[in-house]
Protein backbone atom coordinates (compact mmCIF):
# COMPACT_ATOMS: atom_id res chain seq x y z
CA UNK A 1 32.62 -5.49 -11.71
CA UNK A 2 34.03 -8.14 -8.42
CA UNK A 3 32.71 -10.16 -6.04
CA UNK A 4 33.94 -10.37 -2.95
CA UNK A 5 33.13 -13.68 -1.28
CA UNK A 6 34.09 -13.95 2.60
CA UNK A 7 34.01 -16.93 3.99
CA UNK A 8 34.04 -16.25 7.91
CA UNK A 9 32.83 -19.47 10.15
CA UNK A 10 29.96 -18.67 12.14
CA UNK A 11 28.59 -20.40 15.66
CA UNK A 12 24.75 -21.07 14.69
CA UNK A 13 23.14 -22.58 17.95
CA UNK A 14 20.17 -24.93 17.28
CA UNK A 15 17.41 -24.70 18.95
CA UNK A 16 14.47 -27.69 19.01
CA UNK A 17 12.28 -26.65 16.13
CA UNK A 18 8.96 -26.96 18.19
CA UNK A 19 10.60 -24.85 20.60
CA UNK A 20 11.66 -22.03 18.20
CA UNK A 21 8.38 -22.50 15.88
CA UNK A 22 6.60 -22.08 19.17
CA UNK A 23 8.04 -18.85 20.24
CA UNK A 24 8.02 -17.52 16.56
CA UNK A 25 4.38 -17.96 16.24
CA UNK A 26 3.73 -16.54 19.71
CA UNK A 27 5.67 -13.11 18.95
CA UNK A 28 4.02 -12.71 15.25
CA UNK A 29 0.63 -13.22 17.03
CA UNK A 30 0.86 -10.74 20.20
CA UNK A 31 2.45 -7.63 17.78
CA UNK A 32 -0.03 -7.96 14.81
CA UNK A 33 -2.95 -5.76 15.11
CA UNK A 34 -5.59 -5.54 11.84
CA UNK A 35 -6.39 -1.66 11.31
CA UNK A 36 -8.87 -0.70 8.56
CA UNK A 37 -8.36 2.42 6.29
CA UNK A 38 -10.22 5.28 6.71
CA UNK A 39 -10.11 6.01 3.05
CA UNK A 40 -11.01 3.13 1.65
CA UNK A 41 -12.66 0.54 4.43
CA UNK A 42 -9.31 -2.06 3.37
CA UNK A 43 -8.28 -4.05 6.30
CA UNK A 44 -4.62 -5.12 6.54
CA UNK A 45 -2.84 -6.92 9.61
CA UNK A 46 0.13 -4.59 10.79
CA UNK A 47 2.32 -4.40 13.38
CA UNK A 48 1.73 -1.66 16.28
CA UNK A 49 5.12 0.52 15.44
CA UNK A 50 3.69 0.41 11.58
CA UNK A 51 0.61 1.59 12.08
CA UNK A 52 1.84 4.73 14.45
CA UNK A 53 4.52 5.57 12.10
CA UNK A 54 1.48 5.81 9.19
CA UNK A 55 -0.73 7.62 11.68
CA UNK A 56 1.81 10.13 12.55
CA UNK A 57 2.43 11.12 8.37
CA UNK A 58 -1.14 11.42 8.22
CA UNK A 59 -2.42 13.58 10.60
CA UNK A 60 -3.63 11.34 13.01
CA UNK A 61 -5.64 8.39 10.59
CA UNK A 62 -4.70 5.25 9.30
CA UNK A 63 -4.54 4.50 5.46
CA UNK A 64 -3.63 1.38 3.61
CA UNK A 65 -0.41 1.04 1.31
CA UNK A 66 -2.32 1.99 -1.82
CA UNK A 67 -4.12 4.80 -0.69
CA UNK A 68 -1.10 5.92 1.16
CA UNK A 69 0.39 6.08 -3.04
CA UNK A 70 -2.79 7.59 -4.10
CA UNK A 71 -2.13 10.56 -2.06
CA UNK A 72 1.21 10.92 -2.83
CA UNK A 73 0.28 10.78 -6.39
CA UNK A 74 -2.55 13.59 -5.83
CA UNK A 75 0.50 15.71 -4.23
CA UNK A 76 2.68 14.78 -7.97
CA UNK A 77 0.13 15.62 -10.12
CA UNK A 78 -1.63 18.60 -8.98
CA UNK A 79 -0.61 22.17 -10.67
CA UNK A 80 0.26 23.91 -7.26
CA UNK A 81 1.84 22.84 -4.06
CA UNK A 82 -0.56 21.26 -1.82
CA UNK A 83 -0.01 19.43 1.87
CA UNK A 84 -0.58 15.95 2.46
CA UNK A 85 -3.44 16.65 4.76
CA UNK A 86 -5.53 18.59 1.32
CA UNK A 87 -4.20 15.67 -0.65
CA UNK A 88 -5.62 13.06 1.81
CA UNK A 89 -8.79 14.64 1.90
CA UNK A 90 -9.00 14.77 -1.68
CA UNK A 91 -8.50 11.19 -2.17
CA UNK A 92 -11.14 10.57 0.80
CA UNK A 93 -13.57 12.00 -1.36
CA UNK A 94 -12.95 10.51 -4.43
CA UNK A 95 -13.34 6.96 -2.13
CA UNK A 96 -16.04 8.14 -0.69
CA UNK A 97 -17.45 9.08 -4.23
CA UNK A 98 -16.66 5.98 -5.76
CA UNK A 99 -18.42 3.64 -2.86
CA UNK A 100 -21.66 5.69 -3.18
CA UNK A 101 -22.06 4.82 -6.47
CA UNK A 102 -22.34 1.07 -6.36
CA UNK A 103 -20.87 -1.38 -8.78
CA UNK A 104 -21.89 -0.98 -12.60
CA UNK A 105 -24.91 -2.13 -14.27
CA UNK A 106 -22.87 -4.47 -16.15
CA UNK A 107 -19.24 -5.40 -15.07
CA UNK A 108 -18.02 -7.01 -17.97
CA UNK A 109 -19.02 -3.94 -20.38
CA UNK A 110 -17.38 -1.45 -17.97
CA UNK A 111 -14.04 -4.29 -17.50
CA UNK A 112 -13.98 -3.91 -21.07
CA UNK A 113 -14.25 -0.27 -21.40
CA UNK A 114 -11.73 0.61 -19.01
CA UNK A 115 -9.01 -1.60 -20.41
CA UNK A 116 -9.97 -0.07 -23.94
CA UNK A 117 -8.97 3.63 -21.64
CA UNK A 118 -5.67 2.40 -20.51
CA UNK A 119 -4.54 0.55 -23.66
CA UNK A 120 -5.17 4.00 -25.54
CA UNK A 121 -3.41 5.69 -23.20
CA UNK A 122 -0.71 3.76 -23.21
CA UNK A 123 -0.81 3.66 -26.70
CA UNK A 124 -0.93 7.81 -26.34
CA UNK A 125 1.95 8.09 -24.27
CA UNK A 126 5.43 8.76 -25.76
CA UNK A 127 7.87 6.45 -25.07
CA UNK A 128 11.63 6.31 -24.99
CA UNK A 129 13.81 4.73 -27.72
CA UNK A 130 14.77 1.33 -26.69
């Protein structure tokens, strides 16, 4: 494998710092918005073009990053071929499920017991030869 290293010269004009630290923070604060999930409740600052493009893959609502990978992992799993929409509202019931039943009578015994659940699974799973 090569490297190709070009060295072309290249006309950088400087700006005054409080002028170009000025304008940057101006621009990042007029095109972030903050949109909150409709799965999950998360709120996470996005620009305007982001949050369209997520609104127009799902059907009109905005979900966060990790529900947006929950669904697509409903969509993997499942035995038959299911749309995005029945996958989205699938997860939005399992959130929904999930918030209604409050936090655990004891948080350290159910911390416990779910890392005991992944380590056997992990544990379960076969594994390629290294």
């Amino acid at each position: 494998m090569s490297a190709t290293i070009i060295n072309d010269p290249m006309v950088i004009s400087a700006a005054a710092p409080e002028t170009q630290a000025t304008s940057t923070k101006l621009v990042a604060q007029s095109e972030v918005e903050f949109a909150k999930c409709d799965c999950c409740g998360l709120t996470e600052e996005c620009t305007p073009a982001y949050i369209e493009r997520v609104r127009e893959r799902y059907q009109g609502k905005w979900i966060c990053g990790l529900c947006a990978e929950a669904v697509k992992d409903e969509i993997v799993r499942t035995e038959r071929l299911i749309s995005t929409e029945e996958a989205m509202t699938r997860h939005m019931n399992f959130c929904q499920k999930f918030v209604s039943s409050g936090p655990p009578p004891d948080p350290t015994v159910h911390l416990i017991s779910a890392m005991r659940s992944i380590l056997r699974r992990s544990l379960d799973s076969p594994r390629g030869l290294r």
